[in-house]
N, C-alpha and C. Protein backbone atom coordinates (compact mmCIF):
# COMPACT_ATOMS: atom_id res chain seq x y z
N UNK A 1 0.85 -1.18 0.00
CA UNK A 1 0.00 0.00 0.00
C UNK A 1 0.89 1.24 0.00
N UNK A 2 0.68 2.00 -0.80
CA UNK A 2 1.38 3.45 -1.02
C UNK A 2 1.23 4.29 0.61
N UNK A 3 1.80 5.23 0.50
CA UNK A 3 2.04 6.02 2.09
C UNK A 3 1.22 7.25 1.54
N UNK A 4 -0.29 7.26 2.10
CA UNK A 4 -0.98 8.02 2.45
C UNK A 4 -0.51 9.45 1.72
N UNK A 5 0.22 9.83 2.52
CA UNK A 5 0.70 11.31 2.44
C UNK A 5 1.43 11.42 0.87
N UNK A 6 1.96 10.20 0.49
CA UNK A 6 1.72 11.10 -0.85
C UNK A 6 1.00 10.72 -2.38
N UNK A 7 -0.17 10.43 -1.53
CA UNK A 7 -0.97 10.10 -2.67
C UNK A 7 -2.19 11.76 -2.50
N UNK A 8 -2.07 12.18 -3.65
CA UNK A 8 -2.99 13.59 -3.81
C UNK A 8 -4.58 13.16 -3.48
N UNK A 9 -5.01 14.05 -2.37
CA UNK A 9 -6.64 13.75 -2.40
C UNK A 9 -7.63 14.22 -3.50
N UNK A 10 -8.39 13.52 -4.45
CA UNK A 10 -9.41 14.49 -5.19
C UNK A 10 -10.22 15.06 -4.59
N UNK A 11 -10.94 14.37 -3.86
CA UNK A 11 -12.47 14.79 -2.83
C UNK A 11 -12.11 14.87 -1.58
N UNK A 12 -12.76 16.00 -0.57
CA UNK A 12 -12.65 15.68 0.83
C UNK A 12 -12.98 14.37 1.27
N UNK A 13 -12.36 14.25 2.61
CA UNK A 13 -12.69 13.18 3.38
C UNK A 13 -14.58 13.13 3.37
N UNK A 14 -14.90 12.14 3.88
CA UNK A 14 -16.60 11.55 3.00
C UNK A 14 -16.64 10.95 4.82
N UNK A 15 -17.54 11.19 5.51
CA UNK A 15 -18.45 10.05 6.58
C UNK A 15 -19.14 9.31 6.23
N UNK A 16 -19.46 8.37 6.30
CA UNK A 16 -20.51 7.30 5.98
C UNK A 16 -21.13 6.67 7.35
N UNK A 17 -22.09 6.52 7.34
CA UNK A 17 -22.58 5.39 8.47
C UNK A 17 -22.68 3.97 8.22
N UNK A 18 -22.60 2.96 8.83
CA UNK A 18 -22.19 1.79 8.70
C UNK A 18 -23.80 1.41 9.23
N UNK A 19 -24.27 1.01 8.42
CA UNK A 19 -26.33 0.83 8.92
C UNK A 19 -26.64 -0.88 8.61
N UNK A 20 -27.93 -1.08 8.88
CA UNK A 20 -28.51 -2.70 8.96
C UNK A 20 -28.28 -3.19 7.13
N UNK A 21 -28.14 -3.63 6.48
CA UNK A 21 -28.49 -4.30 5.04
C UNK A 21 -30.13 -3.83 5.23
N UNK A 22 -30.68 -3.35 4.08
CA UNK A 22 -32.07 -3.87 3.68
C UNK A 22 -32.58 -4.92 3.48
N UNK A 23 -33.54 -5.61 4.16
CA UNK A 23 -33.94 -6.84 4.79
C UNK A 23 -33.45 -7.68 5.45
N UNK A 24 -32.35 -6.96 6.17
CA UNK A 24 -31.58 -8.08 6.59
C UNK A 24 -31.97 -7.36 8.64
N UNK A 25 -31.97 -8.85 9.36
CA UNK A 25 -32.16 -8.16 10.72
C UNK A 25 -30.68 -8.06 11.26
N UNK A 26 -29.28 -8.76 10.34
CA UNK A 26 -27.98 -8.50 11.20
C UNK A 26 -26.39 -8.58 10.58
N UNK A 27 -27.09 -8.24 9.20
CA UNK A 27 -26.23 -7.66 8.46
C UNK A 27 -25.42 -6.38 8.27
N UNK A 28 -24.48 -5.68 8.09
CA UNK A 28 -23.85 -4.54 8.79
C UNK A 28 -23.98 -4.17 7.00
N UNK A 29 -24.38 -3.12 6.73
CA UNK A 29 -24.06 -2.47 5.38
C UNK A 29 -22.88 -1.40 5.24
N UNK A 30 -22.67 -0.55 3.90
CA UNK A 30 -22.08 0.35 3.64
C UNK A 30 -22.14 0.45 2.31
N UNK A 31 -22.90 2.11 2.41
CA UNK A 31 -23.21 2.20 1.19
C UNK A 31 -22.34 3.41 0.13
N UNK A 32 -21.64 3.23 -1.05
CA UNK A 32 -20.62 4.38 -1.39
C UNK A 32 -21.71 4.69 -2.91
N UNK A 33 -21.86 5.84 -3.26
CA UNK A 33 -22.58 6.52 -4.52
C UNK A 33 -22.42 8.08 -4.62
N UNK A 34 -22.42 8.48 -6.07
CA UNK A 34 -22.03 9.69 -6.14
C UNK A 34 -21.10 9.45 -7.26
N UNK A 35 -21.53 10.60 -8.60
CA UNK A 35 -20.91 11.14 -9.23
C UNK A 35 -19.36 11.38 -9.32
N UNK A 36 -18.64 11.43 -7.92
CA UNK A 36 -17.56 11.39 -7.66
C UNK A 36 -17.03 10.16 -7.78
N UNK A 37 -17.58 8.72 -7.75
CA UNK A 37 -16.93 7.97 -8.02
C UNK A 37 -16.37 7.57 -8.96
N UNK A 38 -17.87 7.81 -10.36
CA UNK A 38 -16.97 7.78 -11.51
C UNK A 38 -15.83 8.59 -12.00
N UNK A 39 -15.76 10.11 -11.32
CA UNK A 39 -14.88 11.44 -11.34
C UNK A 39 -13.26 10.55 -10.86
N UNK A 40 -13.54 9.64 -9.96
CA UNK A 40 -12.33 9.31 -9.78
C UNK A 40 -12.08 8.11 -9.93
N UNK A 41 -12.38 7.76 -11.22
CA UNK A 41 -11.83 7.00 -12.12
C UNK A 41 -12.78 5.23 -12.02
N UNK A 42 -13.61 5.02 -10.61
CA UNK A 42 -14.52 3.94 -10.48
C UNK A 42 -15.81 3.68 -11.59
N UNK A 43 -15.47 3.85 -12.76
CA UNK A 43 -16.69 3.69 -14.28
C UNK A 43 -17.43 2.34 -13.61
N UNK A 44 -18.99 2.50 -14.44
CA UNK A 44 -19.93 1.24 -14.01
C UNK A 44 -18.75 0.07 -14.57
N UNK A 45 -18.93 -1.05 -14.28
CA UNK A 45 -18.53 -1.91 -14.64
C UNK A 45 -17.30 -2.66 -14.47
N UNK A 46 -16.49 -1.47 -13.69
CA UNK A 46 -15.51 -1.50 -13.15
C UNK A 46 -15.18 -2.80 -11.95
N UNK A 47 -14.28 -3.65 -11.85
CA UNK A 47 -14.14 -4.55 -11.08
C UNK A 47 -13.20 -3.77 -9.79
N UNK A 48 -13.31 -3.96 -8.59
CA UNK A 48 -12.69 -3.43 -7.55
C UNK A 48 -12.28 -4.62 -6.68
N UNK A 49 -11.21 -4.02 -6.08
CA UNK A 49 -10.21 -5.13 -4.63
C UNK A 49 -10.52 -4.69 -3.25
N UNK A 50 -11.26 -5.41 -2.77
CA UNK A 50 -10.81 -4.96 -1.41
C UNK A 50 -9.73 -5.51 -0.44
N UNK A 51 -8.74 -4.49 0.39
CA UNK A 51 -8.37 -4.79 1.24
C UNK A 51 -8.89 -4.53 2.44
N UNK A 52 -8.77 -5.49 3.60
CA UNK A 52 -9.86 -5.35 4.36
C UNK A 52 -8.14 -5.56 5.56
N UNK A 53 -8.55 -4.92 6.58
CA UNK A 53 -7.88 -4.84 7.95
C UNK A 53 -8.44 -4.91 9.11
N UNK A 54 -8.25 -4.72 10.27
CA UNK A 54 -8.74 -4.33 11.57
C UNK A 54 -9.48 -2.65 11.39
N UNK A 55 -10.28 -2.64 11.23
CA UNK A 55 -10.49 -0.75 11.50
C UNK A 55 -10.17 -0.12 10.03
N UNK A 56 -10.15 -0.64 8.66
CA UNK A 56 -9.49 0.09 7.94
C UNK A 56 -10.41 -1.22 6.36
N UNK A 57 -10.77 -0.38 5.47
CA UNK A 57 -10.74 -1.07 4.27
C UNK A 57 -10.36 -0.05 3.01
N UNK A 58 -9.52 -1.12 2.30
CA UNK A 58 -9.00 0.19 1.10
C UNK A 58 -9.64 -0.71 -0.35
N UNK A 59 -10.34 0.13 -1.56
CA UNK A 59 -10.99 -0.24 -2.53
C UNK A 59 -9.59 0.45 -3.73
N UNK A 60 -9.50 -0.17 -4.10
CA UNK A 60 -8.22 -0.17 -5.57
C UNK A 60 -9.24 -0.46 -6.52
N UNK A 61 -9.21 0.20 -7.67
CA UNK A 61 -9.72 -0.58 -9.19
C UNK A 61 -8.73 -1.32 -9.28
N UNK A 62 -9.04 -2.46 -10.29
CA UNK A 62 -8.37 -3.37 -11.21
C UNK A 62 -8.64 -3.09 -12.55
N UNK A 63 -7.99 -3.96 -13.56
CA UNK A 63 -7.78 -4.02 -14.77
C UNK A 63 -8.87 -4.96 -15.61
N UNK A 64 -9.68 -4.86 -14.76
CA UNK A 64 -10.36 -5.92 -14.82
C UNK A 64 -12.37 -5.60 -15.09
N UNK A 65 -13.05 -5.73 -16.14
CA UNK A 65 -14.36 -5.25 -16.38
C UNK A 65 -15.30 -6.02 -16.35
N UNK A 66 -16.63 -5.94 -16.53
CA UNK A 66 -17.63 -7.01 -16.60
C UNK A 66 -18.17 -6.44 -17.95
N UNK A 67 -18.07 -7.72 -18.81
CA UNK A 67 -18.73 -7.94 -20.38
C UNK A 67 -19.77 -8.67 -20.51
N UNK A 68 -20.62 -8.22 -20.97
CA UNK A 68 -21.69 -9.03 -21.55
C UNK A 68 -21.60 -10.11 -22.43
N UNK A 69 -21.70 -11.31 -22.23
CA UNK A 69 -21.88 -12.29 -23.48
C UNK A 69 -22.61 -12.21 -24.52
N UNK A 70 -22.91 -12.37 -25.85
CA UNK A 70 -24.09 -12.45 -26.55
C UNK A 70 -24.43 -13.80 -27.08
N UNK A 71 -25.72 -13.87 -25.93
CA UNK A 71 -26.27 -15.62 -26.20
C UNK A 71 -27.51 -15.37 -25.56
N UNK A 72 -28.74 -15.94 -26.03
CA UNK A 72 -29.76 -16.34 -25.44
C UNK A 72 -29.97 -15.62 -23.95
N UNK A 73 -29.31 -15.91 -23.20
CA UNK A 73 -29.78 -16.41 -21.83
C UNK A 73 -28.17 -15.14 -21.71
N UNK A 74 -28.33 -13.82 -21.18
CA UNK A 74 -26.84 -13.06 -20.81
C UNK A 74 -26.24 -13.35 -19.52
N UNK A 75 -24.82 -13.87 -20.00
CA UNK A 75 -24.17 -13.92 -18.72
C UNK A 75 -22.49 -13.03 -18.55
N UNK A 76 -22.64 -13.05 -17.41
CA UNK A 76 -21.79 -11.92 -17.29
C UNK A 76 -20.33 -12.53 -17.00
N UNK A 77 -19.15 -12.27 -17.55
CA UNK A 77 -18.12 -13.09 -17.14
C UNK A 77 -16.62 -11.73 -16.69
N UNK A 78 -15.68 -11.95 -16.10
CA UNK A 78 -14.65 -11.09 -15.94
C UNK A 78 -13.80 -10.89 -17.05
N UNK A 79 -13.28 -9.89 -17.63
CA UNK A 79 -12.12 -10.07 -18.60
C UNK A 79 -11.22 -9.04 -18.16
N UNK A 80 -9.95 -8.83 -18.99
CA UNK A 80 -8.88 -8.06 -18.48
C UNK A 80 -9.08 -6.96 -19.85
N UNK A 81 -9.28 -5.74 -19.65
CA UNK A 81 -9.39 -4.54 -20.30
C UNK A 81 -8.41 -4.76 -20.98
N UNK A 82 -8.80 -4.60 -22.46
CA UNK A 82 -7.98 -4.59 -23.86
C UNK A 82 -7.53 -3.35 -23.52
N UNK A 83 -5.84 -3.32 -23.80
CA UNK A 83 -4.97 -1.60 -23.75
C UNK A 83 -5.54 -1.05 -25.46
N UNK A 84 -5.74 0.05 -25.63
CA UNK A 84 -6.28 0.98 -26.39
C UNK A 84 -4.76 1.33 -27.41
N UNK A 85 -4.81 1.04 -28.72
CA UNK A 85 -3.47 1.22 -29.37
C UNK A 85 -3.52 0.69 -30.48
């Protein structure tokens, strides 16, 4: 993991509350949305990593997208983003 301090912030720091799942009686949610995500670089379709810690989770994109098949019945599979060239 890179050292904080010198990675440039785009957006202020963000609060979130950590609330129940919808329908769920003991599920812990968290919910991230906003225009800003795609602004910083999270596009629909985008595959993400989590690292998860004690007290701490960090979300990285990958190289990685969700494509549509074309067949009957659509299924969705992972591929590695063709470089542009």
């Amino acid at each position: 993991m890179k050292n904080e301090k010198t990675i440039a912030k785009l957006y202020p720091t963000r609060h979130l509350t950590v609330s129940r799942k919808p329908g769920s009686i003991d599920t812990t949610s968290l919910m991230l949305a906003g225009r800003w995500l795609e602004e910083a670089g999270f596009e629909m379709g985008a595959i993400v990593r989590l690292e998860v810690w004690k007290d701490r989770i960090v979300i990285c994109k990958t190289d990685q997208v969700w494509v549509e098949e074309e067949r009957v019945i659509t299924r969705r599979k992972r591929v590695h983003k063709l470089s542009k060239g």
